[in-house]
Protein backbone atom coordinates (compact mmCIF):
# COMPACT_ATOMS: atom_id res chain seq x y z
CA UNK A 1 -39.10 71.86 42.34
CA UNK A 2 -38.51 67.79 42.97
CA UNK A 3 -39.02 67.16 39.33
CA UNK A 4 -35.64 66.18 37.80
CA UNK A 5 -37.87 64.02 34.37
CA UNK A 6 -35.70 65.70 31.45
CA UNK A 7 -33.63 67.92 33.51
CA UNK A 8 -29.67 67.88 32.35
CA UNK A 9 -27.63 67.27 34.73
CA UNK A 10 -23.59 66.84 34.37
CA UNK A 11 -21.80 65.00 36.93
CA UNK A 12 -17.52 65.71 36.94
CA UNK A 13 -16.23 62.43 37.40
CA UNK A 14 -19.47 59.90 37.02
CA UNK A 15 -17.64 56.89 35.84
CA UNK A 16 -17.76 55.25 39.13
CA UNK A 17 -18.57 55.50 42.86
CA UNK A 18 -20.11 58.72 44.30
CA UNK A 19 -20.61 59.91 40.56
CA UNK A 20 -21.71 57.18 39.23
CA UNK A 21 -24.05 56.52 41.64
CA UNK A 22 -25.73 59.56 41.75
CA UNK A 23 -26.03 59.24 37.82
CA UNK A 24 -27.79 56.32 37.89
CA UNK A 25 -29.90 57.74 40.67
CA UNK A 26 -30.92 60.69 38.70
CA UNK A 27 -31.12 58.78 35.17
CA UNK A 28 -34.05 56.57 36.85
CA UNK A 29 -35.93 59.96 38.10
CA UNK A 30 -36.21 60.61 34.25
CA UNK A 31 -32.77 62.94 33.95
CA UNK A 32 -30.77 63.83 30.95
CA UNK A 33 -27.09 62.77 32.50
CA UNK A 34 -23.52 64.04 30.94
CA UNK A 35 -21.15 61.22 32.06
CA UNK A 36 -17.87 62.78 32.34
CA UNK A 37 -14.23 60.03 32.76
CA UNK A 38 -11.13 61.46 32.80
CA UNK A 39 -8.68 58.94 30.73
CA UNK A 40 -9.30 55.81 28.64
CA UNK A 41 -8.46 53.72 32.29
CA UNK A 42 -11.98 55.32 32.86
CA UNK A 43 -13.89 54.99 29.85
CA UNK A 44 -15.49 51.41 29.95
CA UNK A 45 -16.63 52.18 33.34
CA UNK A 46 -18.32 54.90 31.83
CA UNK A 47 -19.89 53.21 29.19
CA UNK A 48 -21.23 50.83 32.08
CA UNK A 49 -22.89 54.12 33.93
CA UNK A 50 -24.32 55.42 30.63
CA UNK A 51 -25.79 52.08 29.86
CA UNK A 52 -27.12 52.34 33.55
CA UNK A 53 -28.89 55.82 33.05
CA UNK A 54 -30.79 54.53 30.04
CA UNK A 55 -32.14 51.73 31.29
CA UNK A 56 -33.25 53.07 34.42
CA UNK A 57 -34.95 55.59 32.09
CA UNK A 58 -32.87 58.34 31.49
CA UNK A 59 -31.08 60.08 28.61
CA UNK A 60 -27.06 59.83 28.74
CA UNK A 61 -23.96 61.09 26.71
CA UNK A 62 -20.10 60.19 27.71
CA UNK A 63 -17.57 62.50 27.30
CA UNK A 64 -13.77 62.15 28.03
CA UNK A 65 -11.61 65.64 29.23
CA UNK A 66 -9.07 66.50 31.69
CA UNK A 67 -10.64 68.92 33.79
CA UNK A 68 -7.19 70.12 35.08
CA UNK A 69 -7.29 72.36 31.45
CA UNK A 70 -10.01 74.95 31.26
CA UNK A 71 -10.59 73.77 27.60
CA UNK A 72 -11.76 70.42 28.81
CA UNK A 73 -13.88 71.97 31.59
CA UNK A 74 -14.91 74.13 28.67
CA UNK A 75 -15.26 71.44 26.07
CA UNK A 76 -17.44 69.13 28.91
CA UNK A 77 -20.51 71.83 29.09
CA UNK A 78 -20.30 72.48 24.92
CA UNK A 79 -20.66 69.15 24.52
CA UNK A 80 -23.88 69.40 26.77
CA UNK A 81 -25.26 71.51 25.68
CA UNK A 82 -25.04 70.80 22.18
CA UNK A 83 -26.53 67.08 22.92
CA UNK A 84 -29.54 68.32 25.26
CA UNK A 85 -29.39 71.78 25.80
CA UNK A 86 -28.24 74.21 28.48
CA UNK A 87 -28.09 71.98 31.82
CA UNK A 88 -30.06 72.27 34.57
CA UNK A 89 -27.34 71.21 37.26
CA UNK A 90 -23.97 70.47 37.42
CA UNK A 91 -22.09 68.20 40.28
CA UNK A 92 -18.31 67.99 40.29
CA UNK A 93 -17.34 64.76 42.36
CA UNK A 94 -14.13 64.40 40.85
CA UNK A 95 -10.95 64.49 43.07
CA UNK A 96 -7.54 62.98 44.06
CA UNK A 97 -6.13 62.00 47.17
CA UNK A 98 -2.90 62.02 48.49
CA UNK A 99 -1.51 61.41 52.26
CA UNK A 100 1.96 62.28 53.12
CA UNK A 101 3.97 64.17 55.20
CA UNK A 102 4.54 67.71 54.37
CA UNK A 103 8.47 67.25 54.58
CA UNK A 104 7.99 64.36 51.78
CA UNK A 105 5.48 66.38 49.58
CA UNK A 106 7.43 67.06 46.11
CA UNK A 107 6.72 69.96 43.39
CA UNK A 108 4.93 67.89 41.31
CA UNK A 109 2.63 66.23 43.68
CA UNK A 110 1.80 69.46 45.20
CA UNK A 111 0.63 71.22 41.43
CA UNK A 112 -1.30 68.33 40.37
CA UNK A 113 -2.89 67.69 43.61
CA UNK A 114 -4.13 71.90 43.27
CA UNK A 115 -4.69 71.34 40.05
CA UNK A 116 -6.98 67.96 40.16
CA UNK A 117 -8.79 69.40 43.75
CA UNK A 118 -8.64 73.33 43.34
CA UNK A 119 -8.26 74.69 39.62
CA UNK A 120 -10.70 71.97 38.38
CA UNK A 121 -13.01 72.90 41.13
CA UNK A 122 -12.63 76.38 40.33
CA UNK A 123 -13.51 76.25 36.42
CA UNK A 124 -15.74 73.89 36.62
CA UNK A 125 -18.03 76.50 39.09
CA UNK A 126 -17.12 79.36 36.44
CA UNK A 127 -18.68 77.07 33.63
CA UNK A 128 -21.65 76.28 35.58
CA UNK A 129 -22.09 79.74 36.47
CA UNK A 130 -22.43 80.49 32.75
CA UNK A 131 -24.52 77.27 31.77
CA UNK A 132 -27.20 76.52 34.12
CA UNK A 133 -30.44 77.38 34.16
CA UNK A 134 -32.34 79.99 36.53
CA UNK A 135 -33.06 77.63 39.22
CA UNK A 136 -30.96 75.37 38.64
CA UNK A 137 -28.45 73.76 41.16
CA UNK A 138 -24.42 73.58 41.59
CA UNK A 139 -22.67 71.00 44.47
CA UNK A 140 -19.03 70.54 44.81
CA UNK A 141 -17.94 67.45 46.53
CA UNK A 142 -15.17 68.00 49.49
CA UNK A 143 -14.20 66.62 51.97
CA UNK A 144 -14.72 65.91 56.14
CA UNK A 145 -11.24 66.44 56.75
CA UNK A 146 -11.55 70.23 56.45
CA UNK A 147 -13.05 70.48 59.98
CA UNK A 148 -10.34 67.69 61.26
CA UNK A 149 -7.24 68.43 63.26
CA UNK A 150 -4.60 66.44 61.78
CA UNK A 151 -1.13 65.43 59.38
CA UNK A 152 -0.51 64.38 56.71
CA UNK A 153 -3.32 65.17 54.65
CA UNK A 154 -2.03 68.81 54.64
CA UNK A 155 -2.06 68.81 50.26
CA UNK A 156 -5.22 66.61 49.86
CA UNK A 157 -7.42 68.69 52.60
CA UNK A 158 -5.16 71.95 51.64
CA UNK A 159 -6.44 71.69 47.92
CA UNK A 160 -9.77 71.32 48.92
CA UNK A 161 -10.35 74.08 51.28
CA UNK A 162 -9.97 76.80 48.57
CA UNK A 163 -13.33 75.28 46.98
CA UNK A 164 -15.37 76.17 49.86
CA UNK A 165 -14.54 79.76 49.50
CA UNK A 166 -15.28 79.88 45.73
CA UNK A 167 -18.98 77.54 46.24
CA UNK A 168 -19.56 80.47 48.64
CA UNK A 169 -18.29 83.65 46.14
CA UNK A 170 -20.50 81.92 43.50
CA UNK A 171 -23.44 81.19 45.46
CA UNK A 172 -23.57 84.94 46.48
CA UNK A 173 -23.03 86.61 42.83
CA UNK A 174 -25.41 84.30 41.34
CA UNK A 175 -28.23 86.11 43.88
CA UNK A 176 -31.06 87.19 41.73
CA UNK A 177 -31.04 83.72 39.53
CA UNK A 178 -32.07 81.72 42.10
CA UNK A 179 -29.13 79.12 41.30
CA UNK A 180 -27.91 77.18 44.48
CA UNK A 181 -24.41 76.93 45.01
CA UNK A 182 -23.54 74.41 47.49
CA UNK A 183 -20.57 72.32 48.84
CA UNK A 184 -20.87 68.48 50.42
CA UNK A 185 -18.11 66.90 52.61
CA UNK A 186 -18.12 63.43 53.17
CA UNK A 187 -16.49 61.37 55.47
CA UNK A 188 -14.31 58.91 54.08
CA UNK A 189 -15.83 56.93 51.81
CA UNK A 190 -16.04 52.90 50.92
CA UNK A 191 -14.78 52.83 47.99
CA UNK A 192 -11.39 52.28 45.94
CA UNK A 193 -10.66 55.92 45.75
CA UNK A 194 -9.53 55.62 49.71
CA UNK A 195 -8.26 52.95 50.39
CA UNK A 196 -4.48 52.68 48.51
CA UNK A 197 -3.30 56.12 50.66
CA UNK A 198 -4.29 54.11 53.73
CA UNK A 199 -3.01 51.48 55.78
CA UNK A 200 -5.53 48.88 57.91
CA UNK A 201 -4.93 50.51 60.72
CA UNK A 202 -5.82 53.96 59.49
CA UNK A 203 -8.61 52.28 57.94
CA UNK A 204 -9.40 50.92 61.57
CA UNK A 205 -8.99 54.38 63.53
CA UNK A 206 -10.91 55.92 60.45
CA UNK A 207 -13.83 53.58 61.30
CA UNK A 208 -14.19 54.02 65.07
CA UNK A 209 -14.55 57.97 64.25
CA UNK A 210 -17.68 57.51 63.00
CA UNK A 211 -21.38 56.58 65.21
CA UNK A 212 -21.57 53.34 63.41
CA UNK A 213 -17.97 52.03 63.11
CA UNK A 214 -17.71 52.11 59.39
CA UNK A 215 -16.88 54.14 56.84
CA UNK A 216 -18.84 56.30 54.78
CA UNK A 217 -20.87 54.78 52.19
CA UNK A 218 -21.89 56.75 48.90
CA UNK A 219 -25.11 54.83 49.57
CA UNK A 220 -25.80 57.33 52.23
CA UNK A 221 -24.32 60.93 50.72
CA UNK A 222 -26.48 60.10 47.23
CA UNK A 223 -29.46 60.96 48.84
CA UNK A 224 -28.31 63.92 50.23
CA UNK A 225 -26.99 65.22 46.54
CA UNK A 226 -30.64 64.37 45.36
CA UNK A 227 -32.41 66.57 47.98
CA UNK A 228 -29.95 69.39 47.16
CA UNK A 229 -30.66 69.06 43.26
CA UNK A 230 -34.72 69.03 44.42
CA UNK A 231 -36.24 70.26 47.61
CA UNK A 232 -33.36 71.48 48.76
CA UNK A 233 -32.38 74.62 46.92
CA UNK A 234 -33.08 77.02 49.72
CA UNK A 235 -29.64 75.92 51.11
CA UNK A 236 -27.53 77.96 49.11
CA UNK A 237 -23.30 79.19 49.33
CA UNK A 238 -22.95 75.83 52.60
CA UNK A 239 -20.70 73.55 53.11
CA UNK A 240 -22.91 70.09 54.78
CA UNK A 241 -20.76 67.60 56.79
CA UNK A 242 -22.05 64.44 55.96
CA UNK A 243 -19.84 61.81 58.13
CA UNK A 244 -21.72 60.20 60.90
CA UNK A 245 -19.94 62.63 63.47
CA UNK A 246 -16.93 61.97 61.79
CA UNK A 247 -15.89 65.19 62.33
CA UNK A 248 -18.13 68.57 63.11
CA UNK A 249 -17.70 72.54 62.49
């Protein structure tokens, strides 16, 4: 079950950080890894993480598409599978953040934050359903703040929540495939994706909510994506808080 040598695995927003990371991670255990950017502002970074996979000893293939259209969700596992075949696994870590007060939240933000954190999420677990492999693995990436009390993160957390529900749906019709459906929630993480919605002080308070003082680092939720895509496929349809006591549910 540990063997991931010439599995596929496509990773929803691997250009950088959590994705990227685990790409390379998997590339050097031998894995066949879809890179998937969202815009050119993206795509070099990409590049950079496909370079990575190969020479850690993995197979890789970029591909651009907003994921916010079902086409591109669509046209991302196509283009998959027509390089390497059906995949084995499929992890979407792509996401956007946004922390305001509900009285300043407009129309617009509001869509594309459900659009970007829900609707993505949503079609990207339909295509996966269809794609994968018996045996094969599904993880969503969401977030701590789902078991926090607090403002102002009512449209970011709000957007997320929905995902839960649908890893769990998915997990339960796919019974009889043994496919693993499974959701991850990290803390807040140490990288550039948090930090412009936050101000040092919130970074500070953010920090002293944890055991260690510090943030969440993607060096520490990788491993947990690996065991999940490996030994770990008896958890199926959870949602695992992964936030030094961050928060807890």
């Amino acid at each position: 079950m540990a063997d991931l040598d010439g599995k596929v695995i496509i990773i929803g927003g691997a250009s950088r950080n959590l994705g990227g990371l685990l790409a390379r991670t998997v590339g050097a255990r031998g894995a066949k890894v879809v890179v998937h950017h969202n815009s050119d502002s993206s795509a070099a970074q990409a590049k950079d993480t496909a370079a990575a996979v190969r020479e850690a000893g993995g197979e890789s293939l970029v591909h651009q598409a907003d994921l916010t259209a079902v086409a591109g969700v669509e046209g991302l596992f196509a283009a998959a599978r027509e390089r390497f075949g059906a995949p084995y696994a499929a992890v979407n870590t792509a996401g956007m953040v946004l922390k305001k007060p509900v009285t300043e939240v407009t129309e617009d933000e509001y869509d594309r934050m459900f659009a970007v954190n829900s609707k993505a999420a949503y079609f990207f677990l339909r295509e996966a359903a269809k794609e994968v492999t018996d045996g094969g693995k599904i993880i969503t990436i969401l977030t701590s703040l789902l078991a926090a009390y607090t403002g102002l993160y009512s449209v970011y957390a709000g957007s997320k929540a929905p995902v839960e529900h649908f890893t769990r749906a998915l997990s339960k019709e796919l019974f009889g495939r043994n496919v693993s459906v499974n959701a991850v929630a990290p803390g807040p993480m140490d990288t550039p994706f948090f930090y412009p919605a936050e101000t040092d002080e919130s970074v500070a308070f953010h920090k002293s909510s944890a055991m260690n003082g510090d943030l969440t680092k993607i060096e520490d939720i990788v491993p947990w994506l690996e065991f999940l895509l490996t030994d770990g496929w008896w958890a199926n349809g959870q949602t695992i808080f992964l936030n030094g006591g961050y928060t807890t549910r």
